[in-house]
Each structure stands twice: as C-alpha cells, then as structure tokens.
Protein backbone atom coordinates (compact mmCIF):
# COMPACT_ATOMS: atom_id res chain seq x y z
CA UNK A 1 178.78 127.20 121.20
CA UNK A 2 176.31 129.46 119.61
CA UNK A 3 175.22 130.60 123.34
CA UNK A 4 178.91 131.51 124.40
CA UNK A 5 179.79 133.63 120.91
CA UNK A 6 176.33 135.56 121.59
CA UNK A 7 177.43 136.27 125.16
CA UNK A 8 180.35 137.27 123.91
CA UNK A 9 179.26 139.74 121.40
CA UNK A 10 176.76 141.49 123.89
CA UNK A 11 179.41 141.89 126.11
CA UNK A 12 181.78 143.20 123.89
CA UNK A 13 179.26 145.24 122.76
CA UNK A 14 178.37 146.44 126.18
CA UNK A 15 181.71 147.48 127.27
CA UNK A 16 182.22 149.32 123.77
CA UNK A 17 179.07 151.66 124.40
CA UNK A 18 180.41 152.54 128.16
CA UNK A 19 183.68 153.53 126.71
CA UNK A 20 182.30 155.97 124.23
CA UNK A 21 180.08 157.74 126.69
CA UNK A 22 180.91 161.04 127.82
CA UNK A 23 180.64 162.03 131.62
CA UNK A 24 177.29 163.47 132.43
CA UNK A 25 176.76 165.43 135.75
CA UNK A 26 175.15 163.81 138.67
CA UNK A 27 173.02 165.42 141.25
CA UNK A 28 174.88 164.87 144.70
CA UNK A 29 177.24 167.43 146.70
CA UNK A 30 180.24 166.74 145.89
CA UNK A 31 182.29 168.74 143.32
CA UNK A 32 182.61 166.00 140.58
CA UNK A 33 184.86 167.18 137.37
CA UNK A 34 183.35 167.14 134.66
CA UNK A 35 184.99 165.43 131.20
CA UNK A 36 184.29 168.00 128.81
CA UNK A 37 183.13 167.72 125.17
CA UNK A 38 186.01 167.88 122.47
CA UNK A 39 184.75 171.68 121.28
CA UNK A 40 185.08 173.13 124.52
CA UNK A 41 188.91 172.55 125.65
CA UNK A 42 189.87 175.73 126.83
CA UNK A 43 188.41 175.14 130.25
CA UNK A 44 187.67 172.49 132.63
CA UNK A 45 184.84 173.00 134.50
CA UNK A 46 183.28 171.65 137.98
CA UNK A 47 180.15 171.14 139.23
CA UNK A 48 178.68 173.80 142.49
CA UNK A 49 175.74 172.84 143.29
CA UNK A 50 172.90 170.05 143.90
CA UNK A 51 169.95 169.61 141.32
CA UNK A 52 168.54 167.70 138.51
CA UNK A 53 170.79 168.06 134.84
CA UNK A 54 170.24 171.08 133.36
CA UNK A 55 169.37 172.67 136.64
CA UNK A 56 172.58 172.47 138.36
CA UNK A 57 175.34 175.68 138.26
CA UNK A 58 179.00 175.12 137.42
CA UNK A 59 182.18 176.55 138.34
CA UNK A 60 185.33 177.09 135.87
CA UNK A 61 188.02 175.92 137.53
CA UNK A 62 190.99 176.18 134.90
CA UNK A 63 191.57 177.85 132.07
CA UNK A 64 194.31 177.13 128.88
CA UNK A 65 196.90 179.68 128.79
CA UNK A 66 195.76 181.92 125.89
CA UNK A 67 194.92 185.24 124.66
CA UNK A 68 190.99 185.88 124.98
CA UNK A 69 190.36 182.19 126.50
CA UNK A 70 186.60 181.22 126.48
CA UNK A 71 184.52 181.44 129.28
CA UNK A 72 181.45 179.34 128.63
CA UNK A 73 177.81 180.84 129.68
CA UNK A 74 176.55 177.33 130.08
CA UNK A 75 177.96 173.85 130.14
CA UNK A 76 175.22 170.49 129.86
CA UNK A 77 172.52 173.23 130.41
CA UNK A 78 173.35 174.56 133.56
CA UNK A 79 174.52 178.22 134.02
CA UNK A 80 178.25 178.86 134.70
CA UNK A 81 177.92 181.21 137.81
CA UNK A 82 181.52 181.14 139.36
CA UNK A 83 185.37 181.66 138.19
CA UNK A 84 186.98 179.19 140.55
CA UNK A 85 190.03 180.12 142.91
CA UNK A 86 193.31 180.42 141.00
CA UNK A 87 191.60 178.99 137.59
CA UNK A 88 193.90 181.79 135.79
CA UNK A 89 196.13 182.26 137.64
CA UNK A 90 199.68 182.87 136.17
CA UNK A 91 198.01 182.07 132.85
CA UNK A 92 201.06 184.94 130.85
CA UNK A 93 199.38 184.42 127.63
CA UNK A 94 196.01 185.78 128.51
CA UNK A 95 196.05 189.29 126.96
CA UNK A 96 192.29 190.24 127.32
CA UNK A 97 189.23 188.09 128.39
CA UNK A 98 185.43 189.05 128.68
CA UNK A 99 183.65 187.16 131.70
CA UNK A 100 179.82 186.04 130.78
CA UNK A 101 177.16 187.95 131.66
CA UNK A 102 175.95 185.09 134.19
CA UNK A 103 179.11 185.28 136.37
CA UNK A 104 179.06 186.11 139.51
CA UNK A 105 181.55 185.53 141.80
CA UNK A 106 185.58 185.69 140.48
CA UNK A 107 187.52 183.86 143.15
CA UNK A 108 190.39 184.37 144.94
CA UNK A 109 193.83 184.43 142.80
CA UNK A 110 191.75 183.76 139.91
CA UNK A 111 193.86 186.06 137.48
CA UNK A 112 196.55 186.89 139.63
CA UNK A 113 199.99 186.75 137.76
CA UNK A 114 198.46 187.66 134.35
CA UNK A 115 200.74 189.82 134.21
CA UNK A 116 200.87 190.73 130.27
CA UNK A 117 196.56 191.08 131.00
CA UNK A 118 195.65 194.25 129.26
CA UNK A 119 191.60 193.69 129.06
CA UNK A 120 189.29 192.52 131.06
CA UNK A 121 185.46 193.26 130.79
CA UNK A 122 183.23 192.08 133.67
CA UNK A 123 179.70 191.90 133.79
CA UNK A 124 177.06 193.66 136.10
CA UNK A 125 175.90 190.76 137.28
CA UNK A 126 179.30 190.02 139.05
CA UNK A 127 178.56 190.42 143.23
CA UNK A 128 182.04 189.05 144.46
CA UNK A 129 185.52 189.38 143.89
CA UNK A 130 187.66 187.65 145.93
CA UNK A 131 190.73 187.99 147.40
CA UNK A 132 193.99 189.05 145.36
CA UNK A 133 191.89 188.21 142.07
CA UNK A 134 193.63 190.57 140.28
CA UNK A 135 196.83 190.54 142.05
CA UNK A 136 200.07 191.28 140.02
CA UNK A 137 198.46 192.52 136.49
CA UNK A 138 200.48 194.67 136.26
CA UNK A 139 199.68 195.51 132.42
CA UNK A 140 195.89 195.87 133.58
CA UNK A 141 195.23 199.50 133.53
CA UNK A 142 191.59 199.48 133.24
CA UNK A 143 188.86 197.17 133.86
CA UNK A 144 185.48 197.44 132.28
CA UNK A 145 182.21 197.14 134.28
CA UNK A 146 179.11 196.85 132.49
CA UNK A 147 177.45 198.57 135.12
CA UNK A 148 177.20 201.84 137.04
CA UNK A 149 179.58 202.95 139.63
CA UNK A 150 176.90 202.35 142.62
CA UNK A 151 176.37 198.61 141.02
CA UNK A 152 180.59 198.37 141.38
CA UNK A 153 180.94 199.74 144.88
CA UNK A 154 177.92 197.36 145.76
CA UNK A 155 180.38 193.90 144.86
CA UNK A 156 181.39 192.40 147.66
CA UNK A 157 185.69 192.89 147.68
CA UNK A 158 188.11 191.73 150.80
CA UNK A 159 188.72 195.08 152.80
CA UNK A 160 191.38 192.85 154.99
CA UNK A 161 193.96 190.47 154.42
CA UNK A 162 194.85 190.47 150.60
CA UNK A 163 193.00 193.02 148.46
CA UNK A 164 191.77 192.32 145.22
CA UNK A 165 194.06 194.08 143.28
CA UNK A 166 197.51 194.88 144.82
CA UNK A 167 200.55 194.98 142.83
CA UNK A 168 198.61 195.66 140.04
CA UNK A 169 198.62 197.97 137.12
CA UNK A 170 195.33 199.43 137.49
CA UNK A 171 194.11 203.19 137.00
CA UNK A 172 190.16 202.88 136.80
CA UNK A 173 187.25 200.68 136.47
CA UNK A 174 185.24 202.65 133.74
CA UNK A 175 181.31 201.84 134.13
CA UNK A 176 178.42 202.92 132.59
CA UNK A 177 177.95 205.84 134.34
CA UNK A 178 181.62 207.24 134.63
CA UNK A 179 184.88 206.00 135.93
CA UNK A 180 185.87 205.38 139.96
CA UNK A 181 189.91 205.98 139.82
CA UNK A 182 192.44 203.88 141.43
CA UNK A 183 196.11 203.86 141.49
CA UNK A 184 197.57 200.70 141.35
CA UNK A 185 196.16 199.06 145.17
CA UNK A 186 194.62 202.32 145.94
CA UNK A 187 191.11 203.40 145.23
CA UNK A 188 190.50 206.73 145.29
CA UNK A 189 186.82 206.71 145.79
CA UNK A 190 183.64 207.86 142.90
C-alpha cells in the first residue's frame, strides 16, 4: 500500500513539474513557435535558425494590434534579426513603432495596411525590405533611417513585382546625412 501511494505521489508530482514548464527552444531546422513568457505578449515569436540556446536568431512573426507595439532585441538570449512576412500587417492601431537596432530584414507585407501608421524609425543595420512592406500606409509620410542615405540606397528593396511601398503615404526617408524624397510609390532619387 505504502509502495502504490509513493508511486502515486512521484507521479503526480512528475506530471505537475511538466505542466508548469515553459517552452524552451530546441536546436533543429524547423521553425518551432515559441510559447512566450507572460511579460512579453505583444508578440509571438519563431525560431530562424540552427544552434545551441542562446545562440540561435529569432524571427517576430505577429504582433498585437497597438500603438508603439514592442519589438523585442532578444528573446531566450538569442538576437531577434527578422520581422516576419505579414507579422503587422493590417495591425490599424499601430500609430508609430521603432524596429531594434539588431533587425535586419522586414518582410514582405509586414506593415502593409497600417494604414493610421504615422512613425516608423528603422535601424541602420536593416539590409532588406521586402516586398509591399509598407504597402497601403497611407498616413506614413516619413520614415526614419538611422543611417546615411548611401547606407539606405545600399538595402536590398524588390525593383519588380510589388514595391515596397506603393499606395502609400510616403514623402521621404530622412537619414543621417539628409533626406532621399519620394512621392507616394515614387522615389525621386538622393
């Protein structure tokens, strides 16, 4: 009798301390979601690439419909490198957002349809926009660019297909060095 209530108890006890346990990454190639910690629920997040914890990079993949939503710079000590395809996308409460200074590719359609999107500050580390990322922000006038003009004509954009900003508001990206002018889908060059 005393074995079986012992049994019990350690498995009881067993199945209550899997059941608390958060998800931690693993280190194999697929793109595992990751359950996030209570603090950080204004993103879900997704993991890009192979390594040990701590060493692999991470994707943001959705975003909650706010103004000035977090982006996180890290998430279980590995660098967030990549807004994910359409992880904002029709998001009409985001009013102004600042991406992390680690990011470096924005996806495609990841903020199209913010349409009420009035700020947006991107950092110089940022090497690829994708296609129709800023598609339809329409209240988007200007986007800041931490850095220089030849540093923003260096990002990689789509030249065919969908551009990166059609339908959209915009006037100029202002850098460090001076502005580059655009008009709505239209760039008018340095």
């Amino acid at each position: 009798m005393k074995k079986s209530v012992f049994f019990s108890a350690m498995v009881l006890l067993f199945l209550c301390s899997c059941s608390s346990k958060q998800s931690e990454p693993t280190n194999n190639n697929q793109q595992i979601t990751q359950t996030q910690p209570q603090k950080q629920e204004e993103y879900d997040v997704s993991c890009k690439s192979q390594g040990e914890v701590g060493s692999l990079t991470y994707i943001v993949t959705s975003v909650k419909d706010k103004d000035n939503p977090t982006i996180p710079k890290t998430y279980y000590g590995g660098a967030v490198v990549e807004i994910g395809n359409q992880a904002c996308q029709y998001k009409t409460n985001i009013k102004t957002i600042v991406i992390p200074d680690n990011i470096t590719v924005i996806g495609s359609y990841a903020f199209t349809g913010c349409r009420y999107m009035t700020s947006i500050t991107l950092p110089k580390t940022l090497k690829k926009l994708g296609e129709g990322a800023f598609n339809s922000c329409s209240s988007l006038k200007t986007i800041v660019f931490e850095g220089t003009k030849s540093q923003w004509e260096a990002i990689v954009k789509p030249l065919d297909g969908y551009p990166w900003h059609t339908s959209s508001g915009l006037q100029k990206v202002q850098c460090s060095d001076g502005d580059i002018a655009y008009d709505g889908g239209v760039h008018f060059g340095n």
